[in-house]
Protein backbone atom coordinates (compact mmCIF):
# COMPACT_ATOMS: atom_id res chain seq x y z
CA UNK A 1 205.62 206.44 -33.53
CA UNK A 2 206.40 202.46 -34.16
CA UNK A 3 207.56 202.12 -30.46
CA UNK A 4 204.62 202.48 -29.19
CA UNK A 5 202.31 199.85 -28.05
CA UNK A 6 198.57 199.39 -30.05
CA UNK A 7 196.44 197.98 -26.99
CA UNK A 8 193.82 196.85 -29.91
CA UNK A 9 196.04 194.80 -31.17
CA UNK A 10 197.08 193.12 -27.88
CA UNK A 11 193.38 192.82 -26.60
CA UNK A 12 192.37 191.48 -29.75
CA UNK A 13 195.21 188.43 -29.67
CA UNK A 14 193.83 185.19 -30.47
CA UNK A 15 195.95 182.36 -28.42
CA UNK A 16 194.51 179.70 -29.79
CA UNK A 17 196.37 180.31 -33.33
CA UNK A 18 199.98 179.88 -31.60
CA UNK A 19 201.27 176.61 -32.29
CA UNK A 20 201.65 173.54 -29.22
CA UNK A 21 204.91 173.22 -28.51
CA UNK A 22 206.98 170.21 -26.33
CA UNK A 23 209.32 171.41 -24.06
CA UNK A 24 212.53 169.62 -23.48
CA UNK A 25 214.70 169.60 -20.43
CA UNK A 26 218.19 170.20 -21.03
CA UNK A 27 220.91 168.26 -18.14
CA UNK A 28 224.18 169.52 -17.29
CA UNK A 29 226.64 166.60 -18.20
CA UNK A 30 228.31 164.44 -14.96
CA UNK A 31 231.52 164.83 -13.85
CA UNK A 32 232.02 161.71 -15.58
CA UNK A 33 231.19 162.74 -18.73
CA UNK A 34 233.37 165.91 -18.02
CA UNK A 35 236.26 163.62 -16.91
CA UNK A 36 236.14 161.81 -20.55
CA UNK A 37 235.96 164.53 -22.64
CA UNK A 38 238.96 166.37 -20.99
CA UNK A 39 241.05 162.76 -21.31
CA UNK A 40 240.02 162.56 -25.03
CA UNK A 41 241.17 166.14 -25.48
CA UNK A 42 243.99 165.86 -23.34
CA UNK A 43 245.16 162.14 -25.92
């Protein structure tokens, strides 16, 4: 069956082929920047 997990496979990962990454931190906007956008939809 295809479901099935193949523990050779997962012991025999290599990490060091997975490619590096940069993580990036995503904000929430201010309420100022929420206040502007509902004027400019409100205009």
């Amino acid at each position: 069956m295809a479901d099935k997990l193949d523990m050779g496979e997962i012991a025999s990962f290599n990490k060091t082929k997975l490619k590096k990454t940069e993580k990036q931190k995503n904000t929430l906007p201010t309420k100022e920047t929420t206040g502007q956008e509902k004027r400019n939809e409100i205009s």
